[in-house]
Structures are given as C-alpha cells and as structure tokens.
N, C-alpha and C. Protein backbone atom coordinates (compact mmCIF):
# COMPACT_ATOMS: atom_id res chain seq x y z
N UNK A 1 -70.32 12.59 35.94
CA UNK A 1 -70.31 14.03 36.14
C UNK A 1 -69.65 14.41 37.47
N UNK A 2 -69.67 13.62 38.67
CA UNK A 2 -69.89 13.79 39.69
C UNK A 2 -68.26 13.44 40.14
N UNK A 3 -67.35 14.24 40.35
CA UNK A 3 -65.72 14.05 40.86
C UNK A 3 -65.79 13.46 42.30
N UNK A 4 -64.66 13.97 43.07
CA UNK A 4 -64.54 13.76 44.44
C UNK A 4 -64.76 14.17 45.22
N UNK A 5 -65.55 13.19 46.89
CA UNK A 5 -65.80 13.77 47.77
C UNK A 5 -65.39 14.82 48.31
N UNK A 6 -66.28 16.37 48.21
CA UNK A 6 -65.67 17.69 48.53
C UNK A 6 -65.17 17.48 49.96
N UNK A 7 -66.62 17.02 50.66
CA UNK A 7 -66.64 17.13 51.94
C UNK A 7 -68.02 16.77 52.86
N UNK A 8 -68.08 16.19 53.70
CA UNK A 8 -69.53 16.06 53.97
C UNK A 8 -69.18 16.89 55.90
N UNK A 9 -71.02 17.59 55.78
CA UNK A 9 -71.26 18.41 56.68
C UNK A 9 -72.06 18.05 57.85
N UNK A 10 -71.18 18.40 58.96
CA UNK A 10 -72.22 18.00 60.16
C UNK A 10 -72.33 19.32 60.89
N UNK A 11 -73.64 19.54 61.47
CA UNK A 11 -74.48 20.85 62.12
C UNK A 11 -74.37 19.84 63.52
N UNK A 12 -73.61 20.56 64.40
CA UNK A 12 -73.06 20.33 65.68
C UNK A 12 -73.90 21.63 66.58
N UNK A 13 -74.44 21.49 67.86
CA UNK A 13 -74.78 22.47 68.76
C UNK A 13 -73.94 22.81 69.71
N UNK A 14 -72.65 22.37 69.44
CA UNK A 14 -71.92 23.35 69.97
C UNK A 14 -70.30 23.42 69.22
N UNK A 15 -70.33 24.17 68.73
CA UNK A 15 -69.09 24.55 68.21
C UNK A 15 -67.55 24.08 68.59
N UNK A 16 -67.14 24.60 69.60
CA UNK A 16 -66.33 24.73 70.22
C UNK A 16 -65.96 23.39 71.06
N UNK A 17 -66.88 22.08 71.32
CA UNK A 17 -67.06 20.76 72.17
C UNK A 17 -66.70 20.16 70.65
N UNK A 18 -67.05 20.34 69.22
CA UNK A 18 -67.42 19.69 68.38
C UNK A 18 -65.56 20.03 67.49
N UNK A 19 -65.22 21.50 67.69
CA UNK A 19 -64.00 21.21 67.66
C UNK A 19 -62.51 20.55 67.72
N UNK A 20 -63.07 20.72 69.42
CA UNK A 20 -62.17 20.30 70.65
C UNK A 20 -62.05 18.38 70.56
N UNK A 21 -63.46 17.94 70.11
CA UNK A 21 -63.64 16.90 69.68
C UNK A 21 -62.49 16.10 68.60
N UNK A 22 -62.49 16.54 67.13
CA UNK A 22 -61.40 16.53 66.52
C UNK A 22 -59.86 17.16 66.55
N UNK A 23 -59.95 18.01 67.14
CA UNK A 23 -58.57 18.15 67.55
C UNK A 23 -57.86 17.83 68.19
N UNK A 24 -58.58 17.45 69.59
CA UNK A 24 -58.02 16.90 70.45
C UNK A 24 -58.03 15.40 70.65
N UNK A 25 -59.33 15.07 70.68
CA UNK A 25 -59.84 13.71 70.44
C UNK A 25 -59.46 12.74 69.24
N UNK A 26 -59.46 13.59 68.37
CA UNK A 26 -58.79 12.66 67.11
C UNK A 26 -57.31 13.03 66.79
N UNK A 27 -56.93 14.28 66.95
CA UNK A 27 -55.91 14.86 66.55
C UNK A 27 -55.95 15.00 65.23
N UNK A 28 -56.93 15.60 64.69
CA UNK A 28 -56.89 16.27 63.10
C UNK A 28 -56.14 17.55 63.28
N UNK A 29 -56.29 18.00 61.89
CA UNK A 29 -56.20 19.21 61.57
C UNK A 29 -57.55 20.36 61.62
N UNK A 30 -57.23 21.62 62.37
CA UNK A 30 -59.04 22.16 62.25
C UNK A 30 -58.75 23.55 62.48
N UNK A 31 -59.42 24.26 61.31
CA UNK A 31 -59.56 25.52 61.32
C UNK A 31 -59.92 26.67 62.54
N UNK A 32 -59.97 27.44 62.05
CA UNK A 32 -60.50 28.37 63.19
C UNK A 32 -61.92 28.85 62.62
N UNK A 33 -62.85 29.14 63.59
CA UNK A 33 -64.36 29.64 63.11
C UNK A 33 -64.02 30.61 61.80
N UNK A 34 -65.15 30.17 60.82
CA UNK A 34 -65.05 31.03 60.00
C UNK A 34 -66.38 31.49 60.00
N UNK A 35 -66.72 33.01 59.89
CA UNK A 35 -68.52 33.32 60.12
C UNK A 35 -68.81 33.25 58.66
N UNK A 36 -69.75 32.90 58.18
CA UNK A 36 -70.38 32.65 56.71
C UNK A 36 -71.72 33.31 56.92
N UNK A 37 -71.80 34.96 56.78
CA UNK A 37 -73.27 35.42 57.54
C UNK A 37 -73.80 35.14 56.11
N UNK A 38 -73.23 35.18 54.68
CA UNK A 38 -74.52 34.67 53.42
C UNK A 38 -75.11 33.65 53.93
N UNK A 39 -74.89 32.11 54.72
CA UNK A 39 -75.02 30.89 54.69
C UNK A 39 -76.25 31.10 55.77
N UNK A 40 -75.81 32.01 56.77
CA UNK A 40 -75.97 31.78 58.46
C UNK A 40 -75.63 30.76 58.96
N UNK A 41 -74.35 30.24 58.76
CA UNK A 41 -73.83 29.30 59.31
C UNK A 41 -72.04 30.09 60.02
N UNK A 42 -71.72 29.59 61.16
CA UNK A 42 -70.26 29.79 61.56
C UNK A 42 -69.82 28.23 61.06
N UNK A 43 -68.72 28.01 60.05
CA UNK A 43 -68.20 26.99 60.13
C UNK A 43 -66.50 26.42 60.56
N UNK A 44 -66.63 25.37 60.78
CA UNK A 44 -64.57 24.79 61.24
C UNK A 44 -64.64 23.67 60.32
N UNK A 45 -63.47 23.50 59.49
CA UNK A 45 -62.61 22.93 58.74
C UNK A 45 -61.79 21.69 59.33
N UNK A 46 -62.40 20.52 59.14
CA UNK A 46 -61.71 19.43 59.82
C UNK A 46 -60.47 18.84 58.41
N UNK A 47 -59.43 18.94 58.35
CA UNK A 47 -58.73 18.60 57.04
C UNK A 47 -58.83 16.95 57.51
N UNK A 48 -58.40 15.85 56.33
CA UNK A 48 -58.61 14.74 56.68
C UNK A 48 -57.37 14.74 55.13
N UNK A 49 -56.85 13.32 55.02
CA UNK A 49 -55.77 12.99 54.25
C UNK A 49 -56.48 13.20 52.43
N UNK A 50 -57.83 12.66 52.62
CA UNK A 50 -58.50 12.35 51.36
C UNK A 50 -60.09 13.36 51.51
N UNK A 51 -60.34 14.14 52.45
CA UNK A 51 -61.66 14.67 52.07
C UNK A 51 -61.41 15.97 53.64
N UNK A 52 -62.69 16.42 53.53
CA UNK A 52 -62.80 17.25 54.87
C UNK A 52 -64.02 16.97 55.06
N UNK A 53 -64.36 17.38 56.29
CA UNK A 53 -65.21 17.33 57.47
C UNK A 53 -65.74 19.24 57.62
N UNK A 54 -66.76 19.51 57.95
CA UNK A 54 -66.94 21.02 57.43
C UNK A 54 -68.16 20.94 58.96
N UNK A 55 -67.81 21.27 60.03
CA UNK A 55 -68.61 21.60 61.10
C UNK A 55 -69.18 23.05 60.62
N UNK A 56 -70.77 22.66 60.84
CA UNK A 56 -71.68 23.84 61.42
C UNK A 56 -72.21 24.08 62.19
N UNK A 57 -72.33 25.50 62.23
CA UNK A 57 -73.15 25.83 63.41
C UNK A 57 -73.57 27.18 63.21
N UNK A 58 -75.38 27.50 63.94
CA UNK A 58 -75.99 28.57 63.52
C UNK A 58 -75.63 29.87 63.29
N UNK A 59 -75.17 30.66 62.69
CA UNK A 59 -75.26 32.19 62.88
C UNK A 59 -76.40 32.52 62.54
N UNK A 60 -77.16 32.87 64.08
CA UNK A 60 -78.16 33.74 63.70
C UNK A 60 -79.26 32.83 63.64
N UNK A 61 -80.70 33.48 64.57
CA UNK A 61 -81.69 32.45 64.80
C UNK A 61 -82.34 32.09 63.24
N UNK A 62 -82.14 32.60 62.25
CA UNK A 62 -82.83 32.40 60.88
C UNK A 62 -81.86 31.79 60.03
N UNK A 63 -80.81 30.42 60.80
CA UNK A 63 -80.21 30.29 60.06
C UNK A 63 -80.58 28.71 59.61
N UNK A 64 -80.62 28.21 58.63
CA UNK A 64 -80.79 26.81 58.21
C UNK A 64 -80.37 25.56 59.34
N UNK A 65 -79.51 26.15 59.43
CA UNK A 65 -78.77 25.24 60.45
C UNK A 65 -79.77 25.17 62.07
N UNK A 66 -80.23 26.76 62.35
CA UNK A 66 -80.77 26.49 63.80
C UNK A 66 -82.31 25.63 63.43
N UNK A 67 -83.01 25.54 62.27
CA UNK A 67 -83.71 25.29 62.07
C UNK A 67 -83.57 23.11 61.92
N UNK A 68 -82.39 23.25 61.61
CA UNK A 68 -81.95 21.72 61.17
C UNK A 68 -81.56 20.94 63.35
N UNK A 69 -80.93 22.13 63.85
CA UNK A 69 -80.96 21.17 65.27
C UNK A 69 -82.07 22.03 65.95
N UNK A 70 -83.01 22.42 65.43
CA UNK A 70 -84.21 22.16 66.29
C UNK A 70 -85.15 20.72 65.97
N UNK A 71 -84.90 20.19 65.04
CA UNK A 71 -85.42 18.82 64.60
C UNK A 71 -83.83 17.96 65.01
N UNK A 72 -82.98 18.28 65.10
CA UNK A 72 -81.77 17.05 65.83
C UNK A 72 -80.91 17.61 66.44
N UNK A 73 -81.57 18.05 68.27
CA UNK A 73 -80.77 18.76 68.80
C UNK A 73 -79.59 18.48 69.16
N UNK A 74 -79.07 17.03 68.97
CA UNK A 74 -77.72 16.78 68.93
C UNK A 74 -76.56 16.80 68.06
N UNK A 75 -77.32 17.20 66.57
CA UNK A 75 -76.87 17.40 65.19
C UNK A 75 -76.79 16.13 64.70
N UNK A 76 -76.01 15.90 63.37
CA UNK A 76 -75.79 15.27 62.96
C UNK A 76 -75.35 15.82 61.35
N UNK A 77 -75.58 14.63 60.36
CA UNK A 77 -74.53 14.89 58.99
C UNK A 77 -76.11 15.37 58.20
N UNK A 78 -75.43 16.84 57.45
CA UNK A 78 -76.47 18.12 57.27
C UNK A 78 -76.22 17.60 55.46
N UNK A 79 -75.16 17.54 55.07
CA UNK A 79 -75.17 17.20 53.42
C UNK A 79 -73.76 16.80 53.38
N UNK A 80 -74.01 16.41 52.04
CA UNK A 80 -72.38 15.60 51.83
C UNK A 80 -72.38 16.34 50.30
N UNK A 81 -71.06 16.82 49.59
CA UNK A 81 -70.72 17.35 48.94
C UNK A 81 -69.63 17.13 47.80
N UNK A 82 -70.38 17.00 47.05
CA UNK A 82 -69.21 16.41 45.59
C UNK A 82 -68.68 17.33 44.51
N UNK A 83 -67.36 17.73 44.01
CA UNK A 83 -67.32 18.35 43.55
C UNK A 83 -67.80 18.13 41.87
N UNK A 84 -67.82 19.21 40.98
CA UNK A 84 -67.65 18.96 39.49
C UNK A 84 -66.81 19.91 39.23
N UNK A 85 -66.74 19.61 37.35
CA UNK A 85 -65.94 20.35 36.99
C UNK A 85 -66.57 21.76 36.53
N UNK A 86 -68.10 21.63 36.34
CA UNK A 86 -69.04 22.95 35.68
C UNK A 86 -70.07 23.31 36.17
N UNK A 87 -70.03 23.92 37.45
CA UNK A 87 -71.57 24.17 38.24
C UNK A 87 -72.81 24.35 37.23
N UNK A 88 -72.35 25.57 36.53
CA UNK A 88 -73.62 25.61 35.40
C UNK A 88 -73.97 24.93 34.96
N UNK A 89 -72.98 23.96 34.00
CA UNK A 89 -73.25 22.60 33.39
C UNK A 89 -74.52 21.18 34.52
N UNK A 90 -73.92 21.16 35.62
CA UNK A 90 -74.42 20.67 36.22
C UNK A 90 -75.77 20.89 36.81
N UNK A 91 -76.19 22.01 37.19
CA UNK A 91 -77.36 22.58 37.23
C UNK A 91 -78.21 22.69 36.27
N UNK A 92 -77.75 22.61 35.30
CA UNK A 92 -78.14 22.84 33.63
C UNK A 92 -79.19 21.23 33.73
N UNK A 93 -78.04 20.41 34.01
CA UNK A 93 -78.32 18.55 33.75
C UNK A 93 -79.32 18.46 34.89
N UNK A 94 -79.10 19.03 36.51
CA UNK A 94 -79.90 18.42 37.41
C UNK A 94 -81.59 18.98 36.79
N UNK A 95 -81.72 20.28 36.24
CA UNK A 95 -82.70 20.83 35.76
C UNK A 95 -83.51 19.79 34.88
N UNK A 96 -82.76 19.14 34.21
CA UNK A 96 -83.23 18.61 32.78
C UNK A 96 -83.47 17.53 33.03
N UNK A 97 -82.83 16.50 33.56
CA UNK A 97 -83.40 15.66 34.50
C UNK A 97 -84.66 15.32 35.20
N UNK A 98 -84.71 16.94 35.92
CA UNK A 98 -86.08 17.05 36.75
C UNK A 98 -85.78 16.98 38.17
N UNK A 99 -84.95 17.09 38.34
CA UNK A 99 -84.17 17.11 39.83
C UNK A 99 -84.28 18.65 39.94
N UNK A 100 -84.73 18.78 41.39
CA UNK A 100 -84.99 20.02 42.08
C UNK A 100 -83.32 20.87 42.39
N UNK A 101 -83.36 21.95 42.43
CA UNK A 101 -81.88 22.44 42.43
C UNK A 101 -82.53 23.62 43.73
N UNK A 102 -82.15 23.50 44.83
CA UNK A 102 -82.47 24.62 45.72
C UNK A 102 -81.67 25.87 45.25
N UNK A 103 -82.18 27.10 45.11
CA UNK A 103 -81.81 28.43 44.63
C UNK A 103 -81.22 28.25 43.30
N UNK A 104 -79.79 29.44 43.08
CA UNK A 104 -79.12 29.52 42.36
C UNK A 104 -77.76 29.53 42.82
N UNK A 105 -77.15 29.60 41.59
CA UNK A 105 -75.66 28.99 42.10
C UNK A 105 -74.97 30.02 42.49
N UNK A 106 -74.18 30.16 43.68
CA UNK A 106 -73.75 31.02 44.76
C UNK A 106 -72.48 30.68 45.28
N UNK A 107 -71.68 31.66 45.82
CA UNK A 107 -70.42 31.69 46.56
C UNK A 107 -70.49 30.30 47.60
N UNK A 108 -69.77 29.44 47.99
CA UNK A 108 -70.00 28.88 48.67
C UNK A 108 -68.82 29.15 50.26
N UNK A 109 -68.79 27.80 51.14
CA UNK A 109 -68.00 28.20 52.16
C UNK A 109 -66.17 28.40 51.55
N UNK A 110 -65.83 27.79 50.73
CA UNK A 110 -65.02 27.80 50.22
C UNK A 110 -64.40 28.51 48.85
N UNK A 111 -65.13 29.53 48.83
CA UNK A 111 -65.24 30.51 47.75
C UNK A 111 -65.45 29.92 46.30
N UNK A 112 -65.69 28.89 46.17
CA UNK A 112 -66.08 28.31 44.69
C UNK A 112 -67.81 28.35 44.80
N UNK A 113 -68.18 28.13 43.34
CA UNK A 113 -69.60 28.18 43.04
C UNK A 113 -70.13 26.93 43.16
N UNK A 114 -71.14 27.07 43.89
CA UNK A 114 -72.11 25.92 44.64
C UNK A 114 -73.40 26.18 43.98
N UNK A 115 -73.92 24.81 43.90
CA UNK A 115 -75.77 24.72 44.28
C UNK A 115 -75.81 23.71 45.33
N UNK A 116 -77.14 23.41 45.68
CA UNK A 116 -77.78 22.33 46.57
C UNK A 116 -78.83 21.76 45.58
N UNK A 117 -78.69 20.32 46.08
CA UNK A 117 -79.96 19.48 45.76
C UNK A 117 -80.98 18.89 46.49
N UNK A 118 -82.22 19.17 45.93
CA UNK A 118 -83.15 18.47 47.10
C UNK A 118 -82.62 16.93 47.61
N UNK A 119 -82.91 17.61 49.20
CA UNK A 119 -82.78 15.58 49.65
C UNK A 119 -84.15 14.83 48.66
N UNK A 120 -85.18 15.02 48.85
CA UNK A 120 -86.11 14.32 47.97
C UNK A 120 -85.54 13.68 46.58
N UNK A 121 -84.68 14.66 45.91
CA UNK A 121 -84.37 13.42 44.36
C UNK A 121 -83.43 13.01 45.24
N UNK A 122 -82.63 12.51 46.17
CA UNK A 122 -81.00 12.25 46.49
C UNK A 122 -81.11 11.01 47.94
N UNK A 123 -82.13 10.28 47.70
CA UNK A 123 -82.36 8.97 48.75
C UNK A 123 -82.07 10.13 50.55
N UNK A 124 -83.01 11.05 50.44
CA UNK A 124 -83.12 11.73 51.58
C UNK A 124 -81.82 12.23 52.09
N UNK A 125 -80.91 12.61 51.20
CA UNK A 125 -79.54 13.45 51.69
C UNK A 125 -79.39 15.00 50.91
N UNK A 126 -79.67 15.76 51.69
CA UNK A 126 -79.59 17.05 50.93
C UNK A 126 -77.63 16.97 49.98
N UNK A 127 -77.57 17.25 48.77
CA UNK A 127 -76.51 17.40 48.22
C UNK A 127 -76.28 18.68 47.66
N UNK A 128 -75.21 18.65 47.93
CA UNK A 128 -74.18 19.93 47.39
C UNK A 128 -73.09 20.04 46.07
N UNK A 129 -73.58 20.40 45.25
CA UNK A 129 -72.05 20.37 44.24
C UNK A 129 -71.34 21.88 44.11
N UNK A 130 -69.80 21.32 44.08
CA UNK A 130 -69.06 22.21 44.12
C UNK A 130 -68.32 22.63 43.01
N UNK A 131 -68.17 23.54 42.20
CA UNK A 131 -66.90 23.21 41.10
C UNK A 131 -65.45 23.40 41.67
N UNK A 132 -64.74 22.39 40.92
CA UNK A 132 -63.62 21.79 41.83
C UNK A 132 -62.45 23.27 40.66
C-alpha cells in the first residue's frame, strides 16, 4: 500500500540555526518559512535528490510541535511520512485493521490529503500518509 518516502520531519527549536544548518552546512536546497497556522507549525523544505527533510517549528504556544520540544528541547525526528496512492482507501484499511488514525483526513503541508498514525500501532513513530 505504502509508496515512497514522502519525507521525514524534524521539530527543531530554532528555525533559522536549523536552516542555516542545511544550507550552509550541508549545502542543500531549502525553502523559505512557510507558516502552516492549520498545523501550528512554521515549516522549511530541505529538498534532497530522493526524499525531503520538512523542518518544524512552533507557531503558536498550542502548537503540537511546542508541546513535542517541551519533552525534547533540542528536537529531534517528529514523524516520517509515506506517500499512497488513496488517502481514503488507506484510512479506510488503517481503520479495519484496528490501527488508530489521529483525526480526519486534512490539507496537509504540501497541499495534498493527509492523515496521521498513532506512534503506538507504528513501533513508537508517529506516521503520516500522504496521497502522492
């Protein structure tokens, strides 16, 4: 069911160091802040040859993210993200299964339709599917 690595996400506490990091430091490719106030997340776009890299960071004290580096104030990798070809379909299966599906399926950072999966069914990694 499960295509190619969309992208996996790291919640960085500081934006702009976490940037400067890959751009300069690695010499990627990297977006400019994008604000995502549905998410409460500000995110940057690390392009990579075969996947991306998707820095976050809080918008807004009620945002998932400020809640995720108050338990790892140095951040770290928040979910990793695979695309499919049928969000519904897929949500449909994680349902039936018995796998927990956080919310409903929603706009994501990349304007395609997303869900999340509990880290609990997913060996403690919150997952994301995307339709590709």
């Amino acid at each position: 069911m499960i295509g190619k690595l969309n992208h996996v996400a790291i919640a960085v506490p500081d934006l702009d160091a976490a940037t400067a990091l890959y751009r300069q430091t690695l010499g990627a490719k990297v977006s400019d802040p994008l604000p995502q106030p549905a998410h409460g997340v500000m995110v940057v776009f690390v392009e990579l040859p075969n996947t991306k890299i998707e820095l976050l960071h809080p918008l807004g004290e009620k945002s998932p993210i400020a809640a995720f580096l108050e338990k790892n104030p140095r951040g770290g990798i928040h979910h990793v993200c695979y695309e499919v070809a049928d969000i519904n379909a897929a949500a449909a299966k994680m349902r039936a299964d018995g796998k927990k599906v956080l919310g409903d399926v929603r706009t994501g950072a990349h304007g395609k339709p997303v869900i999340f999966l509990h880290p609990k069914d997913f060996n403690g990694t919150l997952v994301e599917l995307e339709q590709a």
